[in-house]
C-alpha atoms as a PDB file:
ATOM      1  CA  UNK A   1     -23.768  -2.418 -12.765  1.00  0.00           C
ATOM      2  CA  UNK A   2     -21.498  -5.226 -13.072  1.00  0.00           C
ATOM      3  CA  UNK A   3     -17.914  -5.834 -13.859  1.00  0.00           C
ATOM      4  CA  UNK A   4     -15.502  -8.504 -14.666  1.00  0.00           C
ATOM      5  CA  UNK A   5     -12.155  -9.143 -12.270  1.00  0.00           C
ATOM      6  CA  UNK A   6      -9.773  -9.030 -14.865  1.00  0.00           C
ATOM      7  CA  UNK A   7      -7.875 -12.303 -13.020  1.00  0.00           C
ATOM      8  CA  UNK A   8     -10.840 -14.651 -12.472  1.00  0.00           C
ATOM      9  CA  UNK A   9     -13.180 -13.283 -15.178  1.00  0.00           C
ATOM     10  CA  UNK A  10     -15.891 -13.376 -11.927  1.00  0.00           C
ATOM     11  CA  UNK A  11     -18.578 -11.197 -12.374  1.00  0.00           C
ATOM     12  CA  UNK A  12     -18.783  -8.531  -9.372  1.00  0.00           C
ATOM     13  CA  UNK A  13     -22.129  -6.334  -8.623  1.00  0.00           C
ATOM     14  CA  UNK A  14     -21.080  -2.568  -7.880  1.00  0.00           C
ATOM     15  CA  UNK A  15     -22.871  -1.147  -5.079  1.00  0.00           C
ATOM     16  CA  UNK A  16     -22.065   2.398  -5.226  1.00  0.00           C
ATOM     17  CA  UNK A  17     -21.149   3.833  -8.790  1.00  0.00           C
ATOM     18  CA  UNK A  18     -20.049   6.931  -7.979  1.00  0.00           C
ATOM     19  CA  UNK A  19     -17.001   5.393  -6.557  1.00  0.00           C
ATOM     20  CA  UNK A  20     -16.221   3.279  -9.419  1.00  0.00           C
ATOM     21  CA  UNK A  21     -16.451   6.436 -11.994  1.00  0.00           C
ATOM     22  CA  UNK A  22     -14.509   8.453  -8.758  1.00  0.00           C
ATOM     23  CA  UNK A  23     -10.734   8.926  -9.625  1.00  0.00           C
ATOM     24  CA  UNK A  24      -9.893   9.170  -6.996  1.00  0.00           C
ATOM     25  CA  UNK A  25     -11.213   6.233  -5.154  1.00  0.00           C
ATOM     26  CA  UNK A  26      -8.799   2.989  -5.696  1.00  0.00           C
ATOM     27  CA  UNK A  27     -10.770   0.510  -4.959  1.00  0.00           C
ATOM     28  CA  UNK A  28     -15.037  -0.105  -4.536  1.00  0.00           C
ATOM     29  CA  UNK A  29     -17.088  -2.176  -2.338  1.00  0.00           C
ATOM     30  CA  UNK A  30     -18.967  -4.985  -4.573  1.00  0.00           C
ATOM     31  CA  UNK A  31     -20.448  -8.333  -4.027  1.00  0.00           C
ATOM     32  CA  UNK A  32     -19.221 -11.217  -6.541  1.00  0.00           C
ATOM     33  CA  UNK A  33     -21.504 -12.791  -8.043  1.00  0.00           C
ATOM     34  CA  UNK A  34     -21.597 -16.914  -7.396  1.00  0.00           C
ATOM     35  CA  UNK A  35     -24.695 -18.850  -7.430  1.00  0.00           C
ATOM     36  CA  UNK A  36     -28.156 -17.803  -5.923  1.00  0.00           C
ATOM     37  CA  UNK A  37     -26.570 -16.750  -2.475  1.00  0.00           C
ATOM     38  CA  UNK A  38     -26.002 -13.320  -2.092  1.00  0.00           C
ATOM     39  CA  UNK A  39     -22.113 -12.714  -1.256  1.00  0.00           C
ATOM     40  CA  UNK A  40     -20.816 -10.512   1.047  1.00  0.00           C
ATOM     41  CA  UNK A  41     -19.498  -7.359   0.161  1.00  0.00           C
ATOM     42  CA  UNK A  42     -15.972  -6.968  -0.262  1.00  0.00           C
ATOM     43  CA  UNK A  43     -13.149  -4.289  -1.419  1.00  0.00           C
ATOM     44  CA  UNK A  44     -12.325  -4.350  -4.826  1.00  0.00           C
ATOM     45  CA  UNK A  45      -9.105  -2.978  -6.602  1.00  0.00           C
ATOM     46  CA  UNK A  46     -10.264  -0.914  -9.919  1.00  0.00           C
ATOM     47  CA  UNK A  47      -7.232  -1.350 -11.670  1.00  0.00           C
ATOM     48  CA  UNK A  48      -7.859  -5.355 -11.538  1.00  0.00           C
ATOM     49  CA  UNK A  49     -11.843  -4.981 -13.084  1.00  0.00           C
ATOM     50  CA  UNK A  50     -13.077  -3.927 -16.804  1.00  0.00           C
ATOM     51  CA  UNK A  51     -16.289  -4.339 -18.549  1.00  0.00           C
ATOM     52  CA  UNK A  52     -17.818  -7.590 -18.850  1.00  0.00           C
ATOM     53  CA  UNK A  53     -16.954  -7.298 -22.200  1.00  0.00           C
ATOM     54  CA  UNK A  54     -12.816  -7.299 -21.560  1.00  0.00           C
ATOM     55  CA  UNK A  55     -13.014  -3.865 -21.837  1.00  0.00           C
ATOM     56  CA  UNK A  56     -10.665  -1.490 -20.041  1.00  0.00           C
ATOM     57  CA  UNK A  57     -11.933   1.231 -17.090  1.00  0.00           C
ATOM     58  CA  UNK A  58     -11.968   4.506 -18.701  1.00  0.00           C
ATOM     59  CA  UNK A  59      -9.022   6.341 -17.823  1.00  0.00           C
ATOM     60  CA  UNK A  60     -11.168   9.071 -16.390  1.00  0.00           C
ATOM     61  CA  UNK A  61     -12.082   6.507 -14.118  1.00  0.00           C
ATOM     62  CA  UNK A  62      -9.183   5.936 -12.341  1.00  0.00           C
ATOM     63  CA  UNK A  63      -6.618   8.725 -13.407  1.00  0.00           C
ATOM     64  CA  UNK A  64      -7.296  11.936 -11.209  1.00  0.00           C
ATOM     65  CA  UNK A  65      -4.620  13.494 -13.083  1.00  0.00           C
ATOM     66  CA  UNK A  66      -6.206  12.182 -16.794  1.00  0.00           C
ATOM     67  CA  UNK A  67      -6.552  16.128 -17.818  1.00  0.00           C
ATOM     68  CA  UNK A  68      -3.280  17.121 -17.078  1.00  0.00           C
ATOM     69  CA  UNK A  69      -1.399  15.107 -20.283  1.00  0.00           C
END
């Protein structure tokens, strides 16, 4: 899946998707996406990426305590 760094508009490539939909996880490991090279993978904060789209993470995503208000 791919997401969008909210600063750069840079595309990145999630590697593991259960920690981006994991509330408790803060940040992911992904691999931006520039050129044909393959980058290296790198930490990523979730509360700087959203959909390619400009869409916002759904809270559920990064709120462990989303249920509680």
């Amino acid at each position: 899946m791919f997401m969008q760094e909210k600063e750069t508009g840079t595309l990145v490539k999630v590697l593991e998707m259960s920690e981006l939909i994991d509330p408790l996880q803060t940040s992911i490991k992904a691999r931006k996406q520039a050129g044909e090279e393959e980058q290296s993978v790198a930490p990523y904060e979730k509360s700087n990426l959203a959909f390619p789209s400009g869409e916002a993470l759904p809270r559920c995503w990064v709120d462990p305590n989303y249920q509680m208000s």
